[in-house]
Protein backbone atom coordinates (compact mmCIF):
# COMPACT_ATOMS: atom_id res chain seq x y z
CA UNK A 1 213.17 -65.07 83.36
CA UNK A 2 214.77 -62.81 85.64
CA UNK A 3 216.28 -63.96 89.39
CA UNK A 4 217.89 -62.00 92.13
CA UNK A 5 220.12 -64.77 94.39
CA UNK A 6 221.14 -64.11 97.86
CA UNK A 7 223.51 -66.00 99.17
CA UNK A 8 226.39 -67.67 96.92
CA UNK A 9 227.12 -71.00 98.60
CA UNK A 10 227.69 -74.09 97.72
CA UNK A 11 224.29 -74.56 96.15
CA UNK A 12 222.84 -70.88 95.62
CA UNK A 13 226.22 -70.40 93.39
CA UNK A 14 225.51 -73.39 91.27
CA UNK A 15 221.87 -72.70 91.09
CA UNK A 16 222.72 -69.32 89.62
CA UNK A 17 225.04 -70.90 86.90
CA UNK A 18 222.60 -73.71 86.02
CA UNK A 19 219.80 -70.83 85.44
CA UNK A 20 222.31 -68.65 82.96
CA UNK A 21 222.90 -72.29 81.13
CA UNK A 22 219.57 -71.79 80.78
CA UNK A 23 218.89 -68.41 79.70
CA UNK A 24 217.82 -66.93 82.85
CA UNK A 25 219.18 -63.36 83.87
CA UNK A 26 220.35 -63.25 87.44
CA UNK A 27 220.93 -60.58 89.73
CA UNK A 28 223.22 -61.22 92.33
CA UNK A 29 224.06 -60.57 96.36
CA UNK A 30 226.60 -61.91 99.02
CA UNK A 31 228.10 -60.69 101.75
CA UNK A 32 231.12 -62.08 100.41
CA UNK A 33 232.29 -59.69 97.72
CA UNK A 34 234.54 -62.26 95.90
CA UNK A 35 231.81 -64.64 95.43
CA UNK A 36 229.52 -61.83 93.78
CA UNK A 37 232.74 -61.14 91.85
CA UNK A 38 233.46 -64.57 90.69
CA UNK A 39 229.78 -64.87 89.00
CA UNK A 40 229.37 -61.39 87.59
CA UNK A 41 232.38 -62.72 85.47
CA UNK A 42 230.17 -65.73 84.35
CA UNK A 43 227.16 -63.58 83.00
CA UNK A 44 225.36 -62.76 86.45
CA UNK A 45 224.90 -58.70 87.53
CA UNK A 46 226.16 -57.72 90.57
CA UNK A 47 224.94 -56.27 93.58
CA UNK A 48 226.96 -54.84 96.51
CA UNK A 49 222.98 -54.61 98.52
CA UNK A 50 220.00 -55.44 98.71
CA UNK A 51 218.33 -52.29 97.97
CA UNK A 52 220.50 -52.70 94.65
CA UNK A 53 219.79 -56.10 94.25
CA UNK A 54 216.05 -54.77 94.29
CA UNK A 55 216.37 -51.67 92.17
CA UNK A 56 217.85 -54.01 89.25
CA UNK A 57 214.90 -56.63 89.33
CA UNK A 58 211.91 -55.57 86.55
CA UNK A 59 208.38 -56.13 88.77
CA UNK A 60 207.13 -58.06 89.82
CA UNK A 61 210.38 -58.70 91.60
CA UNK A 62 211.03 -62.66 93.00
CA UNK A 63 214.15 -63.12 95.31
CA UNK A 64 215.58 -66.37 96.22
CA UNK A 65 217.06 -66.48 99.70
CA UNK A 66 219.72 -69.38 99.91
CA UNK A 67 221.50 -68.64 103.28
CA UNK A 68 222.10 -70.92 105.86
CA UNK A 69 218.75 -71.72 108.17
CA UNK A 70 218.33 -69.41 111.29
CA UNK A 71 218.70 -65.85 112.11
CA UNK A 72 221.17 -64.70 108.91
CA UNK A 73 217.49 -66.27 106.65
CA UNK A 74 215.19 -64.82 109.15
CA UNK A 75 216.92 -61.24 109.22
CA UNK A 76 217.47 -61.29 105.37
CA UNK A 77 213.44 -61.92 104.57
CA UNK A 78 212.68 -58.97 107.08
CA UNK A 79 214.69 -56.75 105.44
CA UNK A 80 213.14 -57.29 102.03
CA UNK A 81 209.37 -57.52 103.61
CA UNK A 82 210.55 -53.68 104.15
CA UNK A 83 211.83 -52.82 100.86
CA UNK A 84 209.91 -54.93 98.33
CA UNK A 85 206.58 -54.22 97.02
CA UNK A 86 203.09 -55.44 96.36
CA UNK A 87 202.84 -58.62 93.61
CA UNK A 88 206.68 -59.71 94.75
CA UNK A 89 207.98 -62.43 95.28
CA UNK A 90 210.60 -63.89 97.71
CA UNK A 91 211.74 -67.69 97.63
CA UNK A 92 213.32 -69.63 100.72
CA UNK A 93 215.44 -71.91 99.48
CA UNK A 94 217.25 -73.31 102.19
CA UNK A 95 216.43 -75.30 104.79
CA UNK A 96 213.76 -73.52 107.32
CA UNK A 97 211.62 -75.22 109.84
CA UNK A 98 208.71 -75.33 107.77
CA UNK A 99 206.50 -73.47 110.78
CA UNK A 100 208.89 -70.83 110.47
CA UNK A 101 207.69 -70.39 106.66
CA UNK A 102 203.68 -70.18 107.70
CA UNK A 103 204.44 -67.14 109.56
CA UNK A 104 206.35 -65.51 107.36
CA UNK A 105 203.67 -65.93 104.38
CA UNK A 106 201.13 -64.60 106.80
CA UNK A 107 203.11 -61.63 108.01
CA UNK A 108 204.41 -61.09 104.51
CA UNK A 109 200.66 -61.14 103.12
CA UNK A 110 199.35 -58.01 104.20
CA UNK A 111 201.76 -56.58 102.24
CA UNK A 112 200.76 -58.46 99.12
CA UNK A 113 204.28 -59.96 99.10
CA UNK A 114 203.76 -63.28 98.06
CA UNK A 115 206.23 -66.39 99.82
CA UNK A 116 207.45 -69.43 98.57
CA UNK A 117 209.22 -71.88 100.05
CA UNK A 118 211.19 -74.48 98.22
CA UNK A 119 213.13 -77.52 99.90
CA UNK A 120 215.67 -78.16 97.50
CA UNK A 121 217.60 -81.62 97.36
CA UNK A 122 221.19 -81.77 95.09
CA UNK A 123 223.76 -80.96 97.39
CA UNK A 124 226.85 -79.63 95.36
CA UNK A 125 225.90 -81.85 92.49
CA UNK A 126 222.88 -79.96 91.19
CA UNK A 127 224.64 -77.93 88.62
CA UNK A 128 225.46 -81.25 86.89
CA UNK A 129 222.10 -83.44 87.78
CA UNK A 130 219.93 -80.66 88.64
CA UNK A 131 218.05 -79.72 92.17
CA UNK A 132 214.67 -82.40 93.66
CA UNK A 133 212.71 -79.52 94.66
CA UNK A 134 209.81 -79.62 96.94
CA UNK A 135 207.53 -76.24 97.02
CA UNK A 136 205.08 -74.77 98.95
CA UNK A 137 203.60 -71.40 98.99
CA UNK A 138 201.25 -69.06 96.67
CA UNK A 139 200.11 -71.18 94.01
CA UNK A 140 200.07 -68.54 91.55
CA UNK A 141 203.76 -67.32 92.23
CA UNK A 142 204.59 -70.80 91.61
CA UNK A 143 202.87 -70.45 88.27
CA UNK A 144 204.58 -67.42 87.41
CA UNK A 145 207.83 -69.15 88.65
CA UNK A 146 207.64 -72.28 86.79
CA UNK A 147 209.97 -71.88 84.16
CA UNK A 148 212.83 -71.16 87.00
CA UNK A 149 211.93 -74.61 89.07
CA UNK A 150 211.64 -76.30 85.53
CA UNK A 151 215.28 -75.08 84.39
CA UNK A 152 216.59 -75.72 87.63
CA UNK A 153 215.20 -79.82 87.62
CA UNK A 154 216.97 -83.14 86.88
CA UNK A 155 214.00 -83.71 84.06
CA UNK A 156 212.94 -86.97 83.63
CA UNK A 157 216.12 -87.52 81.79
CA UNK A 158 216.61 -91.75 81.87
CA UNK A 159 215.19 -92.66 84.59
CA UNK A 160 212.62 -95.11 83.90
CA UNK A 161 208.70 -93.85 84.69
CA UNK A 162 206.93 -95.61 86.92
CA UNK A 163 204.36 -98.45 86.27
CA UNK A 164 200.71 -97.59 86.76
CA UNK A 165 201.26 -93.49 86.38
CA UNK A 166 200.94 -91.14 83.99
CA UNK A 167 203.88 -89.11 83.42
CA UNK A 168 201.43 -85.85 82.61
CA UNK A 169 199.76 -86.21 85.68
CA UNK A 170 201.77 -84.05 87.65
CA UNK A 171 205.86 -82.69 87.77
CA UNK A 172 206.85 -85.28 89.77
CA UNK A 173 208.59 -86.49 87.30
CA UNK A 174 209.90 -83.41 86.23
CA UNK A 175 211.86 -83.20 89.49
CA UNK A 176 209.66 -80.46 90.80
CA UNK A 177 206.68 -80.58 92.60
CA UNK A 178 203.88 -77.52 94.07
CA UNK A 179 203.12 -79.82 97.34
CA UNK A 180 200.83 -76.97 98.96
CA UNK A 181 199.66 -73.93 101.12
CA UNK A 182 202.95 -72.12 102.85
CA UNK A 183 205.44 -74.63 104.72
CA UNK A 184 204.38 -77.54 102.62
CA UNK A 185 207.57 -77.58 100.67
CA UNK A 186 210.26 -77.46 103.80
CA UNK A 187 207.84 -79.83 105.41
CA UNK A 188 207.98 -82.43 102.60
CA UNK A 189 212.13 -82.00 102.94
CA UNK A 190 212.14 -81.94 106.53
CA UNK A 191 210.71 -85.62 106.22
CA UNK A 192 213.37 -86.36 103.01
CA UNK A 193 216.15 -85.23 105.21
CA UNK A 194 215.34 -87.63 108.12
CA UNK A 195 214.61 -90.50 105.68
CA UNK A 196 217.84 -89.44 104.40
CA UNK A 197 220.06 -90.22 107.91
CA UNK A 198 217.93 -93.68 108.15
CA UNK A 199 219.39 -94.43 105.25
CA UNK A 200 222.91 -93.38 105.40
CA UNK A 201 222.77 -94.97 108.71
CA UNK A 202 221.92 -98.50 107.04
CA UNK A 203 224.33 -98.33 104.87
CA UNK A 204 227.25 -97.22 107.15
CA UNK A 205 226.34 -99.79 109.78
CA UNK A 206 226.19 -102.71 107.44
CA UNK A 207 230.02 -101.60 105.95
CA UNK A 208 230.79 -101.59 109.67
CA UNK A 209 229.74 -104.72 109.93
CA UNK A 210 231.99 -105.91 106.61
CA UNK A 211 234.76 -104.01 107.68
CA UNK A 212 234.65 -105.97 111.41
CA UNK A 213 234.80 -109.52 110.03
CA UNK A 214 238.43 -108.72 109.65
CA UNK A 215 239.19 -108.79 112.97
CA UNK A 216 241.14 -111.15 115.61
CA UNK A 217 237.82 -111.63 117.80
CA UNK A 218 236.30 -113.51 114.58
CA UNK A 219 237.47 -117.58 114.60
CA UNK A 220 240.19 -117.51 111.74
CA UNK A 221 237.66 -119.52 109.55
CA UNK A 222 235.10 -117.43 109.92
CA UNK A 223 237.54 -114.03 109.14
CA UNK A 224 237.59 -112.09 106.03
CA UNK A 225 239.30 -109.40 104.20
CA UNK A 226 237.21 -107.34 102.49
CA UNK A 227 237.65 -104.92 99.97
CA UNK A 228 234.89 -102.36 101.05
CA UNK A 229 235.18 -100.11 98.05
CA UNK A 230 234.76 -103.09 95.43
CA UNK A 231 232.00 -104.33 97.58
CA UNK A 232 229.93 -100.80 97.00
CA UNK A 233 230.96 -100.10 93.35
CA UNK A 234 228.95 -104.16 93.31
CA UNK A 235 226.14 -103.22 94.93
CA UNK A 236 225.54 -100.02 92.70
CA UNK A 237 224.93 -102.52 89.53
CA UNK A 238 221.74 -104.53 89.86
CA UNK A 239 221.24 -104.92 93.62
CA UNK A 240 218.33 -103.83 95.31
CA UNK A 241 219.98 -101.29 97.68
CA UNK A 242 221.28 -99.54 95.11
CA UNK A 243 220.99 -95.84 95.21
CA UNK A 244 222.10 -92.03 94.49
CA UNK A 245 223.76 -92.62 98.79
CA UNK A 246 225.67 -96.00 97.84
CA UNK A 247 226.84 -93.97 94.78
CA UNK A 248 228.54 -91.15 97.04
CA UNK A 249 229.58 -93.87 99.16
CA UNK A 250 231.60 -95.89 96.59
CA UNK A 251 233.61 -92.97 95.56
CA UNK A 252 234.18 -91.81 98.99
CA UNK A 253 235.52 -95.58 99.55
CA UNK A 254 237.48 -95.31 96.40
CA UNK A 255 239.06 -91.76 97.23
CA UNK A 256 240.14 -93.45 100.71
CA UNK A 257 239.15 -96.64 101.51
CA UNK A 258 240.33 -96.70 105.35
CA UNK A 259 238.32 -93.06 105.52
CA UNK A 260 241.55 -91.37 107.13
CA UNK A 261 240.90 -88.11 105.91
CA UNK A 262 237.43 -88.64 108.80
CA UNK A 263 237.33 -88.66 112.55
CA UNK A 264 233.54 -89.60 112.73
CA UNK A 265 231.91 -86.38 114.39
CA UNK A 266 228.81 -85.94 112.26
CA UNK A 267 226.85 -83.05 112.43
CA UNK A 268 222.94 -82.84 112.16
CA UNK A 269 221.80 -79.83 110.40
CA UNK A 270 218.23 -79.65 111.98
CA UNK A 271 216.28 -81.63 109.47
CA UNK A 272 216.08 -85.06 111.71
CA UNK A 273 215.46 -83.50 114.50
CA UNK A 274 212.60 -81.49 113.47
CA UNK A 275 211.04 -85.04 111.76
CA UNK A 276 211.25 -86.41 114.85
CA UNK A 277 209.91 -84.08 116.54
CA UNK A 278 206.72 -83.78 113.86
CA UNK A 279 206.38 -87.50 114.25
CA UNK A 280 206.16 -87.29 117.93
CA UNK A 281 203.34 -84.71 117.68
CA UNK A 282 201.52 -86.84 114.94
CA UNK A 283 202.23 -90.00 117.38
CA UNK A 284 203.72 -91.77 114.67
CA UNK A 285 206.48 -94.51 115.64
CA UNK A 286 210.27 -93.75 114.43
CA UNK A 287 212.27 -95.93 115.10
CA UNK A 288 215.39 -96.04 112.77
CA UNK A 289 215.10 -92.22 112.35
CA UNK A 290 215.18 -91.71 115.99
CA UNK A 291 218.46 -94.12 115.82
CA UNK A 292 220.21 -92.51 113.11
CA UNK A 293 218.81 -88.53 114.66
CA UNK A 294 221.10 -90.09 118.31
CA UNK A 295 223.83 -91.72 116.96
CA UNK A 296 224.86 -88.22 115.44
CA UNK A 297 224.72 -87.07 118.96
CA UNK A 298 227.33 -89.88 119.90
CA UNK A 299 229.19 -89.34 117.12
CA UNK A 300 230.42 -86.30 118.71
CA UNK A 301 231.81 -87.90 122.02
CA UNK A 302 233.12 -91.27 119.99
CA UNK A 303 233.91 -92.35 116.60
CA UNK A 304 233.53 -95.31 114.74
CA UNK A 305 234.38 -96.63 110.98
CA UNK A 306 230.74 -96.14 110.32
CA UNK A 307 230.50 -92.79 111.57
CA UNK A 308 233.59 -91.77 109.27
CA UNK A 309 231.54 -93.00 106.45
CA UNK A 310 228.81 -90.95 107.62
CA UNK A 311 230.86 -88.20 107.52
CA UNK A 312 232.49 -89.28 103.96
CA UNK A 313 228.48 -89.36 102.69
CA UNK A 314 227.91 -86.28 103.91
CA UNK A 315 231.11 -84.68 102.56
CA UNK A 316 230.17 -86.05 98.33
CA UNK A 317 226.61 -84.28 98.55
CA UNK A 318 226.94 -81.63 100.31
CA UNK A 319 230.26 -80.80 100.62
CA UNK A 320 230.35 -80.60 104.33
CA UNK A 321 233.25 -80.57 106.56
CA UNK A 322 233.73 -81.66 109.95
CA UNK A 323 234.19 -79.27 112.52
CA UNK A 324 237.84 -78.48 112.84
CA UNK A 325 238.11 -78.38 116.61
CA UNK A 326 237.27 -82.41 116.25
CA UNK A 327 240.58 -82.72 113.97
């Protein structure tokens, strides 16, 4: 199939080359002219707009958006409601508050442009694994669209199907899933995110505590010197908190095991705070996310060894850096 990608970040860039390992012509648009550059010499066409970008798409047209959530997304999807036509299609890949995406389908629908929003979960390891994607929208541009979502998918590859379900029943498996009307898709990822910082929280608190026992307050008996990194790279074989997060966090221990390289200020990029705030309008009780959501916040006034491993985590799967002036 054919794609048009704006936006050539640190995941729209890789999702372009995984779809031209898989056969799939891409058009290509950034406002960073090198980046455009770099993958028109890999096998994607280049665009230097978006009316270009357009004009080089065969109808009906679909355009996935993959620019950083806000006004840069919200200006970009205006400017093609204006230029693209009946029977199109344009994708929202990034992260979106999932209200955001219901009014865009309905203003977008007079038109007969059609809107699809896709949470998409792979950080800058999808080229290699491949993207978790979570999509709302028009069903039947998802249809059309499958083959993209299905090239762009882990697969079941070898992970082992679960007991009790058929593996033909849905995509789940797949690594791809149609979840629903408009918003459904950034909705279901909204929630993944803010599972996602309970999580990473666990796990950096309980190294905290490991890391602690090594201290002078702790009765000499009772003290221990731990080796943090051979402690995850053990849990990630056969224990039950194993996971893709301990993974990141071994070879983030590994790379540094003091975390050095980290002052602690971790950044929230609007995901938990949006779960929260969902939860609190569906009076549903939240406790650990609402403790992971506010320790961010601290995070940013004072640092501690498990905040720099938040920070390391966040760093392996999504290649985000702390904010400089924290250095």
């Amino acid at each position: 199939m054919q794609l048009g990608m704006i936006g050539l970040g640190r995941m729209g860039g890789n999702i372009v080359r995984r779809l031209m390992l898989n056969h799939h012509q891409c058009v290509v648009f950034d406002a960073n002219e090198n980046a455009v550059n770099s993958l028109a010499t890999e096998g994607a066409v280049a665009s230097k707009d978006l009316i270009n970008l357009i004009n080089q798409l065969q109808k009906p047209r679909a355009v996935w958006v993959m620019l950083p959530a806000g006004e840069i997304t919200e200006s970009t999807i205006n400017e093609l409601g204006k230029i693209l036509e009946p029977g199109d299609i344009i994708i929202d890949g990034g992260n979106s508050n999932y209200k955001d995406d219901v009014r865009r389908s309905q203003e977008l629908a007079p038109k007969g442009i059609r809107y699809i929003d896709v949470g998409t979960s792979g950080g800058v390891w999808g080229l290699e694994r491949g993207y978790c994607m979570m999509i709302g929208g028009d069903k039947h541009a998802f249809d059309h669209l499958e083959p993209i979502f299905k090239s762009l998918a882990p697969g079941i590859g070898s992970i082992e199907l679960t007991k009790g379900r058929d593996p033909n029943q849905s995509t789940a498996e797949q690594g791809y899933l149609y979840t629903g009307p408009a918003g459904s898709g950034h909705f279901v990822k909204m929630v993944h995110n803010g599972i996602e910082y309970g999580l990473m929280q666990a796990y950096a608190e309980g190294l905290d505590i490991l890391k602690g026992v090594s201290q002078d307050i702790i009765p000499s008996e009772r003290r221990y010197d731990l080796n943090l990194a051979d402690i995850t790279e053990l849990w990630r074989r056969g224990s039950v908190v194993s996971s893709w997060l301990l993974d990141l966090s071994a070879i983030a221990l590994a790379e540094d095991p003091q975390l050095k390289a980290f002052t602690g200020h971790v950044d929230d990029s609007g995901e938990g705070r949006w779960t929260i705030m969902a939860a609190i309008e569906e009076a549903v009780p939240t406790d650990v996310l609402s403790a992971a959501l506010y320790t961010r916040f601290r995070s940013r006034q004072d640092h501690t060894f498990a905040e720099k491993l938040l920070s390391a985590m966040r760093k392996q799967f999504g290649g985000h850096q702390e904010s400089k002036k924290e250095k």
